[in-house]
Each structure stands twice: as C-alpha cells, then as structure tokens.
N, C-alpha and C. Protein backbone atom coordinates (compact mmCIF):
# COMPACT_ATOMS: atom_id res chain seq x y z
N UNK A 1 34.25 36.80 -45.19
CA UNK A 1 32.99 36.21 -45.55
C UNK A 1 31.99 37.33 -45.79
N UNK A 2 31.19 37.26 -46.80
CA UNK A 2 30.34 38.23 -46.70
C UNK A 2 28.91 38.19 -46.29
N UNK A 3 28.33 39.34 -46.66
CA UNK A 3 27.04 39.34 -45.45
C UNK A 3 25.99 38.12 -45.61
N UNK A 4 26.05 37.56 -46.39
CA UNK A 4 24.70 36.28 -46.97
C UNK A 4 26.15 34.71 -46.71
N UNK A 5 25.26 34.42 -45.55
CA UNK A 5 26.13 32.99 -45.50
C UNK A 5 25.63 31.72 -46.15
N UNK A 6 25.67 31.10 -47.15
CA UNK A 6 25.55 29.79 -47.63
C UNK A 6 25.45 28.76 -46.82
N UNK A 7 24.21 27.70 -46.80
CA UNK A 7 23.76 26.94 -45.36
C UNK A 7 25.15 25.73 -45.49
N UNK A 8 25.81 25.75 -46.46
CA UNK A 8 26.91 25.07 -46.92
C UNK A 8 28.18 25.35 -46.15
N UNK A 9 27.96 26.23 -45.79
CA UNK A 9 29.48 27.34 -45.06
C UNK A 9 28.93 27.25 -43.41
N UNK A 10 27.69 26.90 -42.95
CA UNK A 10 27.49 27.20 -41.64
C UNK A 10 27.75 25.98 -40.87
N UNK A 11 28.20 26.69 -39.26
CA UNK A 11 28.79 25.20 -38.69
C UNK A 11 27.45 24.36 -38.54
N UNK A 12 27.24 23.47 -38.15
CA UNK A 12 26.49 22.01 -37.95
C UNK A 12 25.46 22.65 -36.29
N UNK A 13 24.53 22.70 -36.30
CA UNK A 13 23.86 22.77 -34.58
C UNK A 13 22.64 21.67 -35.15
N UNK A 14 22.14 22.08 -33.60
CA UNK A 14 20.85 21.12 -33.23
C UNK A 14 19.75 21.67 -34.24
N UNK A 15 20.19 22.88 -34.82
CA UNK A 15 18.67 23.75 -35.50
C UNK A 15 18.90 23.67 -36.73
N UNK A 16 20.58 23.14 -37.33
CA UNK A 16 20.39 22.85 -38.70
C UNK A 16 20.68 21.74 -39.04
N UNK A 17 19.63 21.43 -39.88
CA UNK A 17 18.96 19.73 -40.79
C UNK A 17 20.11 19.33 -40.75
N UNK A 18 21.44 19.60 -40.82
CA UNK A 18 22.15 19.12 -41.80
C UNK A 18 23.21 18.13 -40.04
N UNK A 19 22.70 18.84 -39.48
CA UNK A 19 23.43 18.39 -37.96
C UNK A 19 22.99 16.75 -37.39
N UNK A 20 24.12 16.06 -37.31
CA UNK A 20 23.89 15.26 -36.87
C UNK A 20 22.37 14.75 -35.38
N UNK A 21 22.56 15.57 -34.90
CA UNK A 21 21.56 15.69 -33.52
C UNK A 21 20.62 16.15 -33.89
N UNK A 22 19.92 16.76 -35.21
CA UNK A 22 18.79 17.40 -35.35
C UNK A 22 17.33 16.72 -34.95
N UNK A 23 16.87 17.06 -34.52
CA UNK A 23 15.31 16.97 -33.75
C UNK A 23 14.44 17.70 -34.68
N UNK A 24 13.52 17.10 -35.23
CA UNK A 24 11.92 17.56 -35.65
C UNK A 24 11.28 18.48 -35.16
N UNK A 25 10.49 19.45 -34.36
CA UNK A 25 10.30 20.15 -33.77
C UNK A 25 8.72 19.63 -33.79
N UNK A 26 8.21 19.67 -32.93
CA UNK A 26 6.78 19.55 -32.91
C UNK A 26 6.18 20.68 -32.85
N UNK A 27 5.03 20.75 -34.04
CA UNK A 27 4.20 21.62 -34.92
C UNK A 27 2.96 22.10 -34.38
N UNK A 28 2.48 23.65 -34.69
CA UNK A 28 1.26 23.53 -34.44
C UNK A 28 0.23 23.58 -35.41
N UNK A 29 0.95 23.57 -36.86
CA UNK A 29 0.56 23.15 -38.29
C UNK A 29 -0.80 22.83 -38.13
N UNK A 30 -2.24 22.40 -38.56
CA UNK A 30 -3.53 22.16 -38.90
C UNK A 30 -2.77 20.77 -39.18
N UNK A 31 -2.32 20.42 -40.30
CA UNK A 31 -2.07 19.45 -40.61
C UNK A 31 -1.35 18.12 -39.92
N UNK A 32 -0.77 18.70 -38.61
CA UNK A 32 0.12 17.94 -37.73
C UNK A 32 -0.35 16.35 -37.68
N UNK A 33 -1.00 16.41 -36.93
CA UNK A 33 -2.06 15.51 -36.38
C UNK A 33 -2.52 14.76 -37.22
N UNK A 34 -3.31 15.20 -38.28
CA UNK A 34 -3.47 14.29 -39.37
C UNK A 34 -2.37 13.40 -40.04
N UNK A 35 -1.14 14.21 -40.23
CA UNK A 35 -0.09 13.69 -41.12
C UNK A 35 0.19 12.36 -39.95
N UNK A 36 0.75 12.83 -39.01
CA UNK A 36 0.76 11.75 -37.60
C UNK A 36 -0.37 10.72 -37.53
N UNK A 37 -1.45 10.65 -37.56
CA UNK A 37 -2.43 9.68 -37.79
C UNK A 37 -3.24 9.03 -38.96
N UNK A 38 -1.85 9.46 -39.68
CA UNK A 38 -2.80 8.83 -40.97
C UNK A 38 -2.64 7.12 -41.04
N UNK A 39 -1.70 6.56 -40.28
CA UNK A 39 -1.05 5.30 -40.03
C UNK A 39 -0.30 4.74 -41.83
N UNK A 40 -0.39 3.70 -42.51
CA UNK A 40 0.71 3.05 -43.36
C UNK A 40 -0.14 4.26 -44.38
N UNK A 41 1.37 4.67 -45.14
CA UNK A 41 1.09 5.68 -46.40
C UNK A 41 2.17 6.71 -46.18
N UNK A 42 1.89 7.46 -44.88
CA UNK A 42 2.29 8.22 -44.69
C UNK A 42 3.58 8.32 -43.49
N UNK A 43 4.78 8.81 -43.62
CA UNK A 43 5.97 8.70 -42.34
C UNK A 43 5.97 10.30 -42.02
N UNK A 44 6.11 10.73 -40.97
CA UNK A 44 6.40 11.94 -40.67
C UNK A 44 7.27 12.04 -39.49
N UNK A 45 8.28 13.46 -39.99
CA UNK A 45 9.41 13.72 -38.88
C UNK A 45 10.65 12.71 -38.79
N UNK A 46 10.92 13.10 -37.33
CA UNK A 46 11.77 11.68 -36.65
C UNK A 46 11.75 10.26 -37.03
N UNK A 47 10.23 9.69 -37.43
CA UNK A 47 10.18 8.80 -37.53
C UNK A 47 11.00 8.03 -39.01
N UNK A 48 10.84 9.20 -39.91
CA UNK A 48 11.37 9.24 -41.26
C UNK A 48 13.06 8.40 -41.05
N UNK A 49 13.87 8.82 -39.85
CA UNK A 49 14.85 8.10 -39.82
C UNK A 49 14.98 6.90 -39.20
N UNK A 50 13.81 6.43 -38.58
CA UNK A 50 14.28 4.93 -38.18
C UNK A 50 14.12 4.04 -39.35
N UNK A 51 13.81 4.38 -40.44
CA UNK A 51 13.81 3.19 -41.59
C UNK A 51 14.68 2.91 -42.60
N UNK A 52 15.95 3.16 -42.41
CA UNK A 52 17.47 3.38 -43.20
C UNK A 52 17.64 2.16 -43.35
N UNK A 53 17.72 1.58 -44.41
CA UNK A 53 18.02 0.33 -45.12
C UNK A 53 16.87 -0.44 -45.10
N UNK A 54 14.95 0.08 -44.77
CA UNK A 54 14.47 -0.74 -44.87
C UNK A 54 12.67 -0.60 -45.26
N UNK A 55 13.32 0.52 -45.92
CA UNK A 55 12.10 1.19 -46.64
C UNK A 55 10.83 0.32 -47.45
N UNK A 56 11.87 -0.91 -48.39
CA UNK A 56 11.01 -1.63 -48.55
C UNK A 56 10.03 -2.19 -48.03
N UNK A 57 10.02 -2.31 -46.97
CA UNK A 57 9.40 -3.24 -46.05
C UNK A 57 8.04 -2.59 -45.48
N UNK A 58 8.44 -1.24 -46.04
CA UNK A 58 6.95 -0.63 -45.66
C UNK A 58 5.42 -0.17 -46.60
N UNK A 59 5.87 -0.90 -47.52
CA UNK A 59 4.78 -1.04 -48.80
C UNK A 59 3.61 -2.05 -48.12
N UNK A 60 2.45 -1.38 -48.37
CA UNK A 60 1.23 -2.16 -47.80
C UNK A 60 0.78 -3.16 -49.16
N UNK A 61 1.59 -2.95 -50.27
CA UNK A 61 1.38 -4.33 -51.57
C UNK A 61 2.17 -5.57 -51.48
N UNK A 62 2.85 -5.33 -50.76
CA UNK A 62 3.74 -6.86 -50.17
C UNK A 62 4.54 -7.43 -51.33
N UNK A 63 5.34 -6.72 -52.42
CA UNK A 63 5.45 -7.34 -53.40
C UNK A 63 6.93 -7.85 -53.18
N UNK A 64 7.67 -8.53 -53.95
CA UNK A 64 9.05 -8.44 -53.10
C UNK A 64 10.08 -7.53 -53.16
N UNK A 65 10.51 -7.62 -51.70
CA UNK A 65 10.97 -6.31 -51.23
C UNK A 65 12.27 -6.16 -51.96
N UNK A 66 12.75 -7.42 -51.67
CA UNK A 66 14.73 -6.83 -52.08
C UNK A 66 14.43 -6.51 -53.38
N UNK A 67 14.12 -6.82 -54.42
CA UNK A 67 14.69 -6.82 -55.90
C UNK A 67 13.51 -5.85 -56.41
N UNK A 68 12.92 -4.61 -56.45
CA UNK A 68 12.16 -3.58 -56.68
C UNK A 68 12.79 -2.10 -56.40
N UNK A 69 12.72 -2.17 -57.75
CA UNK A 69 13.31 -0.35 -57.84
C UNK A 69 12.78 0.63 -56.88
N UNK A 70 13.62 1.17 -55.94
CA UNK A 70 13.04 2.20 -55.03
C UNK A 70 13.18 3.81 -56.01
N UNK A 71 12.09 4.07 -56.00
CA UNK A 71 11.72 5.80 -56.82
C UNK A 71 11.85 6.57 -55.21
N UNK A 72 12.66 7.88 -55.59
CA UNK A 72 12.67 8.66 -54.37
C UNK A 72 12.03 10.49 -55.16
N UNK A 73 10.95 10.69 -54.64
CA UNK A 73 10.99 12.41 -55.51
C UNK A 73 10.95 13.04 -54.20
N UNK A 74 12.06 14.09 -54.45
CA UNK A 74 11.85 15.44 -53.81
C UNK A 74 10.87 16.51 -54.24
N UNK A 75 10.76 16.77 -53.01
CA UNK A 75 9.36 17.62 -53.62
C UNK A 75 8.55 17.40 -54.08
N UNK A 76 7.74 16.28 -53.46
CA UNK A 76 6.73 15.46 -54.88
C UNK A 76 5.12 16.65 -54.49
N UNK A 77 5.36 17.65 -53.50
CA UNK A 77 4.02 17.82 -53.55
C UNK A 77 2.76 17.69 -53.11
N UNK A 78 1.65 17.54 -53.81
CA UNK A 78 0.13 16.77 -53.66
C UNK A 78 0.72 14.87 -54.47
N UNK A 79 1.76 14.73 -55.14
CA UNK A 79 1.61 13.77 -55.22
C UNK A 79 1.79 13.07 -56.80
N UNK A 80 1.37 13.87 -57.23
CA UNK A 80 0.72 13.91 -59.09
C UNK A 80 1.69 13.14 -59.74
N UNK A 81 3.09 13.49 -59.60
CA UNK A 81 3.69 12.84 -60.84
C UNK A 81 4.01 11.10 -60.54
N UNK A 82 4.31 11.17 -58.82
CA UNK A 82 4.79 10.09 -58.19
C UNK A 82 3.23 8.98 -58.39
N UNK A 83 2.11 9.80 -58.20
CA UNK A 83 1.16 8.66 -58.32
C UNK A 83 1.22 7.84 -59.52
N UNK A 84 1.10 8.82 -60.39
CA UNK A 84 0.70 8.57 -62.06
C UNK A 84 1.92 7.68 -62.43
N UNK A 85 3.19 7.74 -61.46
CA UNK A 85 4.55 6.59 -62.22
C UNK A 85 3.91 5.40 -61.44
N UNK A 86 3.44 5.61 -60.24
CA UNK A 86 3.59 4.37 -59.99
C UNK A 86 2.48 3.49 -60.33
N UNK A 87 1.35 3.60 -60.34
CA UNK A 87 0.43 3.65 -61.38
C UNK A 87 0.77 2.43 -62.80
N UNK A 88 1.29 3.30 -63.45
CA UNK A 88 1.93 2.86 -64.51
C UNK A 88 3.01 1.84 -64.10
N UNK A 89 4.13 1.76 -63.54
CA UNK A 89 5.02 0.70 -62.76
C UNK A 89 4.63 -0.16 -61.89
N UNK A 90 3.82 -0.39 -61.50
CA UNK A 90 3.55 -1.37 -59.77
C UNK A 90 4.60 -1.89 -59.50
N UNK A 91 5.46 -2.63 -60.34
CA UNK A 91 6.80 -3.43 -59.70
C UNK A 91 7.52 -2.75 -59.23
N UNK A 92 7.57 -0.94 -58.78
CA UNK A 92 8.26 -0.83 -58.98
C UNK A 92 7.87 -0.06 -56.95
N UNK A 93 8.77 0.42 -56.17
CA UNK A 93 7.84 1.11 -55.09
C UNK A 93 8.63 2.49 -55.08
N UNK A 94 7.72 3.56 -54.75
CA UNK A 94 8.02 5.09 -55.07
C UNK A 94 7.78 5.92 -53.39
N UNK A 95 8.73 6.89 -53.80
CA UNK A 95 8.36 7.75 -52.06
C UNK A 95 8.61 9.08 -52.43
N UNK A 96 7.88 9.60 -51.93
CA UNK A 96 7.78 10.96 -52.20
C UNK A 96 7.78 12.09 -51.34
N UNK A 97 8.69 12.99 -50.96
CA UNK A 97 9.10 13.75 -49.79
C UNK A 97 9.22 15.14 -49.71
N UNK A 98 8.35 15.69 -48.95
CA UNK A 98 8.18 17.17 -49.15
C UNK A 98 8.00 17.47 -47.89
N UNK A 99 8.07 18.64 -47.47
CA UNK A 99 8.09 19.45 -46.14
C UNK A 99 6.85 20.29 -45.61
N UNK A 100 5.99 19.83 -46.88
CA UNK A 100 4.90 20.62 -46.16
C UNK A 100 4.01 19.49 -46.10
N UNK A 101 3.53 19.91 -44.33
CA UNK A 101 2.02 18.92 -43.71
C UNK A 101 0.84 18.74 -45.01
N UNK A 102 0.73 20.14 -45.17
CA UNK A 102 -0.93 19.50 -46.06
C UNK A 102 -0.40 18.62 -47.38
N UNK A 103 0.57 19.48 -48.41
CA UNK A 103 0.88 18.22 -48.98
C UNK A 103 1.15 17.11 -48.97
N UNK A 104 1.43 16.62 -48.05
CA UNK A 104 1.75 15.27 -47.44
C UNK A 104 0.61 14.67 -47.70
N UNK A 105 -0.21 15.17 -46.59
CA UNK A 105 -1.43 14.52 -46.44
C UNK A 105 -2.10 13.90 -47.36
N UNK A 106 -2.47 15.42 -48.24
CA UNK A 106 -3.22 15.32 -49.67
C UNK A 106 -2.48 14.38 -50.42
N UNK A 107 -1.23 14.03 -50.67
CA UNK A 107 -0.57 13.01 -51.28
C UNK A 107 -0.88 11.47 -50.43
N UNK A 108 -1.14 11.36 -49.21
CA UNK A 108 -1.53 10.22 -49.32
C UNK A 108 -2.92 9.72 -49.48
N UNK A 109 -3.84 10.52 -49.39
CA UNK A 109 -5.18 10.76 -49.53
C UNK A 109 -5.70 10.05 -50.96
N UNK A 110 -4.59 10.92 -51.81
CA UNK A 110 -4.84 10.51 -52.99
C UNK A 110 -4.61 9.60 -53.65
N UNK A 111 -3.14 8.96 -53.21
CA UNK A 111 -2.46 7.43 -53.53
C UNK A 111 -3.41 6.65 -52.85
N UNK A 112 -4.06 6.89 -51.50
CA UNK A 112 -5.70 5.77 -51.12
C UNK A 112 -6.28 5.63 -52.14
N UNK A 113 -6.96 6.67 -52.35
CA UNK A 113 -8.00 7.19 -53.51
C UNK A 113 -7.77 6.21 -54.58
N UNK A 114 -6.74 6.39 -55.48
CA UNK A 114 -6.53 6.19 -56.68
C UNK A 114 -5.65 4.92 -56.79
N UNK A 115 -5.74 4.10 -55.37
CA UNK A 115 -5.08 2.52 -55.49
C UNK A 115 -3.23 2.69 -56.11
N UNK A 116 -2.74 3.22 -55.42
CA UNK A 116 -1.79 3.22 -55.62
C UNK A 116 -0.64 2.59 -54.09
N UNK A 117 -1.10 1.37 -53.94
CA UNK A 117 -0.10 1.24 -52.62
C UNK A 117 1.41 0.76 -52.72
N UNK A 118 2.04 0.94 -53.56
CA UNK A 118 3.21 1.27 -54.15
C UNK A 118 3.86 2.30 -53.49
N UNK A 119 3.17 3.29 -53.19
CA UNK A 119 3.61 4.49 -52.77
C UNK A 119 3.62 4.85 -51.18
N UNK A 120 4.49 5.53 -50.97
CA UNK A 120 4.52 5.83 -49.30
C UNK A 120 4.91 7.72 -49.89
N UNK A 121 4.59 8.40 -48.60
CA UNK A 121 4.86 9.63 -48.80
C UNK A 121 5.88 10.15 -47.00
N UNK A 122 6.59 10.57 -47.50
CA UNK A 122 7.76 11.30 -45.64
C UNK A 122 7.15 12.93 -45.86
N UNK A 123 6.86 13.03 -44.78
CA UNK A 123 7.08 14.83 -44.49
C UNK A 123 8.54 14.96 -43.53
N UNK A 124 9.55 15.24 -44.75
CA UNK A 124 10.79 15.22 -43.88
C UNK A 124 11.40 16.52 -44.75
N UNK A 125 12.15 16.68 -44.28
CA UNK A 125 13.59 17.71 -44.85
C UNK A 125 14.18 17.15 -45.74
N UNK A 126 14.49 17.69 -47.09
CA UNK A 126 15.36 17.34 -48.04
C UNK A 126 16.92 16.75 -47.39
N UNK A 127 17.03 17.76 -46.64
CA UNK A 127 18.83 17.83 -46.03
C UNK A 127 18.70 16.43 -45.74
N UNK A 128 18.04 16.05 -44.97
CA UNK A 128 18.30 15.04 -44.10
C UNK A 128 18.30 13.35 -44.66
N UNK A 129 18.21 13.80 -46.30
CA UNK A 129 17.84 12.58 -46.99
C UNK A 129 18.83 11.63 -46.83
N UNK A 130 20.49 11.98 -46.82
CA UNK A 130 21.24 11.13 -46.36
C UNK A 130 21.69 10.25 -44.91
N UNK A 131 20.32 10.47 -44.20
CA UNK A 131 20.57 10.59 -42.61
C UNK A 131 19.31 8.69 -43.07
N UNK A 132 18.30 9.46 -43.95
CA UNK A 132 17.21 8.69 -44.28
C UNK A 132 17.22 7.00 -44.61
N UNK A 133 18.32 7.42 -45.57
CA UNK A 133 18.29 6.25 -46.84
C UNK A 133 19.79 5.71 -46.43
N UNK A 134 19.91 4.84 -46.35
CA UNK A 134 21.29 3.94 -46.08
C UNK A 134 22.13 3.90 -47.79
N UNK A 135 23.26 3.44 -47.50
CA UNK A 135 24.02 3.18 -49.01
C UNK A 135 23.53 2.34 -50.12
N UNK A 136 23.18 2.97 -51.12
CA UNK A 136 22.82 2.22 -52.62
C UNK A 136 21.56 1.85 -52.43
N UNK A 137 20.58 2.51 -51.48
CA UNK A 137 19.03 2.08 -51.40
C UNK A 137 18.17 2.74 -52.45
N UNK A 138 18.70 3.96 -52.80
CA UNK A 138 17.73 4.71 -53.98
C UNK A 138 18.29 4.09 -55.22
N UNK A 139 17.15 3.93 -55.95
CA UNK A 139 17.60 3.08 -57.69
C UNK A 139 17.73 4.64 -58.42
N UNK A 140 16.21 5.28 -58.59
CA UNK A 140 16.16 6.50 -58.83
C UNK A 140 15.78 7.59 -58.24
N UNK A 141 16.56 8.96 -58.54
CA UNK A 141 15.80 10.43 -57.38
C UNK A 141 15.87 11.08 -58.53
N UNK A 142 14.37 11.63 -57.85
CA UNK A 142 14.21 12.68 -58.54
C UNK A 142 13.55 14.66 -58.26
N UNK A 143 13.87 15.62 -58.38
CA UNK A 143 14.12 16.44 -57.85
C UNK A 143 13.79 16.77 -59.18
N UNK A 144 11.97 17.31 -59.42
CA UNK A 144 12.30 17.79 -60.45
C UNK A 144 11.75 19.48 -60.83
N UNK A 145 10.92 19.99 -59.51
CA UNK A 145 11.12 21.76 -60.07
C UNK A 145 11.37 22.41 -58.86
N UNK A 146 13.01 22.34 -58.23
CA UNK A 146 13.33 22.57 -57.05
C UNK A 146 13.09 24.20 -56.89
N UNK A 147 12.62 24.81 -56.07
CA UNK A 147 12.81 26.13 -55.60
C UNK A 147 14.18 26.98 -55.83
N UNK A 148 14.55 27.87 -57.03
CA UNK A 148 15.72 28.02 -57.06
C UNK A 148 16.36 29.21 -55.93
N UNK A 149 15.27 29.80 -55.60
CA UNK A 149 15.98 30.62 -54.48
C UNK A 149 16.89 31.51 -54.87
N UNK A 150 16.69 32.31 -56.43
CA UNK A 150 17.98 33.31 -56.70
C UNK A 150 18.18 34.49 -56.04
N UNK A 151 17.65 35.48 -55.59
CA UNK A 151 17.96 36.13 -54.38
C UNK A 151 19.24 36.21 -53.83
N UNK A 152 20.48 36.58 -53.51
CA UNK A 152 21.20 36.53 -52.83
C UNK A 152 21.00 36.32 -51.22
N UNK A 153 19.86 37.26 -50.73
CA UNK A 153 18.86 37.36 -49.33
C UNK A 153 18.82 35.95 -49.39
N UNK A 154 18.05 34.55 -49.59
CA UNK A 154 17.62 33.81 -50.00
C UNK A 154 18.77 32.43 -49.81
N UNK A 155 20.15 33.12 -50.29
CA UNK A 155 20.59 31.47 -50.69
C UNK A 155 20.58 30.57 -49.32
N UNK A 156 19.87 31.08 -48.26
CA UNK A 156 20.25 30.07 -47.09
C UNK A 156 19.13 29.06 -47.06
N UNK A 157 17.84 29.52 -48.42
CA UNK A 157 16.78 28.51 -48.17
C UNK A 157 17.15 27.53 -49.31
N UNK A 158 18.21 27.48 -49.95
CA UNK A 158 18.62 26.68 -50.79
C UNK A 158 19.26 25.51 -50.29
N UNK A 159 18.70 23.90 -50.77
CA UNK A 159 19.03 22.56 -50.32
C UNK A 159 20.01 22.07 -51.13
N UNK A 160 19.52 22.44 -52.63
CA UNK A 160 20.66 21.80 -53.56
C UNK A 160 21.95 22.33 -53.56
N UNK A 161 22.62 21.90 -52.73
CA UNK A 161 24.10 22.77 -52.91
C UNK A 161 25.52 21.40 -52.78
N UNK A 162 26.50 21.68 -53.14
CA UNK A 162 27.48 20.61 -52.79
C UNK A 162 27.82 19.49 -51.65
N UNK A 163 27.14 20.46 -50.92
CA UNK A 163 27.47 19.92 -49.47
C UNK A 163 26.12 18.71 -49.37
N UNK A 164 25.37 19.05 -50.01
CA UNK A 164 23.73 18.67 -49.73
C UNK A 164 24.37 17.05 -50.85
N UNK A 165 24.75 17.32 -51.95
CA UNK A 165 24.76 16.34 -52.73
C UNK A 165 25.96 15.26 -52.29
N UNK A 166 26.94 16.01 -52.09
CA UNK A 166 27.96 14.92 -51.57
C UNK A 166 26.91 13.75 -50.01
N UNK A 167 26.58 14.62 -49.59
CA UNK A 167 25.54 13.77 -48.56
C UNK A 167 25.12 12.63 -48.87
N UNK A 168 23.74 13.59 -50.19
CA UNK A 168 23.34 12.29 -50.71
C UNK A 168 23.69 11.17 -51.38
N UNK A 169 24.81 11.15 -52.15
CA UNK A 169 25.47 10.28 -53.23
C UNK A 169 25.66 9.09 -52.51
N UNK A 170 25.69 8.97 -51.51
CA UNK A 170 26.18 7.53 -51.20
C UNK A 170 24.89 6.75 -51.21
N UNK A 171 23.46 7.21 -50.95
CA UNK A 171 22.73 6.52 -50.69
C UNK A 171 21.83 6.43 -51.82
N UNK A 172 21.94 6.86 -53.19
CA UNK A 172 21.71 6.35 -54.62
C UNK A 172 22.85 5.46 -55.49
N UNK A 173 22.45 4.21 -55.84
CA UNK A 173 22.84 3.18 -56.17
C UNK A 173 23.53 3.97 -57.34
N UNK A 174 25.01 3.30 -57.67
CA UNK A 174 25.26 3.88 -58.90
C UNK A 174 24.71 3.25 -60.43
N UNK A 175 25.19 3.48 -61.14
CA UNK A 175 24.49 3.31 -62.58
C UNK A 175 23.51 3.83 -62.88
C-alpha cells in the first residue's frame, strides 16, 4: 500500500463517517447553537439520522407527503440553487446538505426569508447519506461542484469515491 491511503481502503472506526457507530462530535463552531436552535428548517448532526424513511413528514407546507418528489443536493451551501428550484417547483420538497454550520444556517435563514417551506436544510456528512435516507426515498441528487481534492496529500478528503456511491445507490429511487 502506499503512503496516501484512500478513505475507501480504511478500516471502519467510531471516527470514520463511514462507520457504522459514528457519533457527531459536539462543536465549538459560532454557529453550533444556532444551527441547533433554529427549530423546523433546519436538522443538524445525529439527529439527521432518526428520519430514514420519513423525511417527508418534515415539511412545514403540509403538502402530500407520499407522492412528492424528494430533491436531495450535496453541498447545497448558502442555499441558492436549492431555493430558486424549489421556488419554481412547490410540489415538489428539496433538502439540502452541507457540513458547514454557517452555511446551514444562512441556508435556512434564507429559505424563511424568501418563503420557501418546501425546503429543509441537514448539517450532516456526505458519507453518511446512506445511513440518512432509507431505500428508493431520493427521486433526485444532486452533487453539483463537489470539491475535487486532486492532490494526492488530499485524496482522504475525498467523499465521491466507489465505496461512497455503492452506499448511496440504494437509497435513490431508480429511473
């Protein structure tokens, strides 16, 4: 094996996402607290996995739950592209998941703002998206200017990898 290990090649612990047992770590982030008290809009951490098969249900537009396209973006950010679809869609409900506190925030701030309750935002880990979403719950994902991380130093901050996708596949609907 050589000196740069691929997070793909490493065994499973409590410290990597990808481990069954993984724990959230509590933050001393600025943003902690806020993301944690923002109440409906926003999911953060741990909590991100108690809602596996039932995501719908957490839209503050009440529209109906079973038969509405679930939008999933990685990396959505401050929010921008996921607002502006849903926006444009209402039938449709969108989530948007990124790892950093302030973006979070600012993403739900702004879906308040701009009447978008369609939308929910997770401050969770990419890895863990298959831990998230139960089988055939995502209609569409989208992942669209991932961090490529070319570096050799680097490839261990890389999510998109085989191991990461076989994960996820079960829990995007096919077609």
């Amino acid at each position: 094996m050589g000196l740069f290990m691929n997070s793909s090649t490493l065994p499973p612990t409590s410290h990597d996402p990808a481990s069954q047992d993984y724990q959230y770590p509590v933050s001393n982030h600025p943003y902690y607290e806020q993301v944690h008290a923002f109440g409906s809009g926003i999911v953060a951490d741990q909590a991100t996995e108690g809602h596996r098969n039932r995501w719908r249900e957490l839209f503050t537009d009440r529209l109906s739950f079973d038969n509405r396209a679930l939008h999933v973006e990685i990396g959505c950010n401050g929010g921008h592209f996921l607002i502006a679809r849903a926006k444009s869609h209402p039938e449709c409900a969108y989530i948007g998941l990124d790892w950093k506190y302030k973006q979070v925030y600012r993403a739900g701030v702004k879906a308040r703002k701009n009447g978008a309750p369609n939308t929910l935002f997770l401050r969770a880990r990419a890895e863990r998206l298959g831990v998230m979403f139960g089988p055939g719950e995502i209609d569409f994902l989208y992942c669209l200017f991932p961090d490529p991380w070319p570096k050799n130093s680097d490839v261990e901050h890389r999510f998109i990898t085989p191991r990461w996708l076989n994960s996820i596949a079960p829990s995007v609907r096919p077609g």
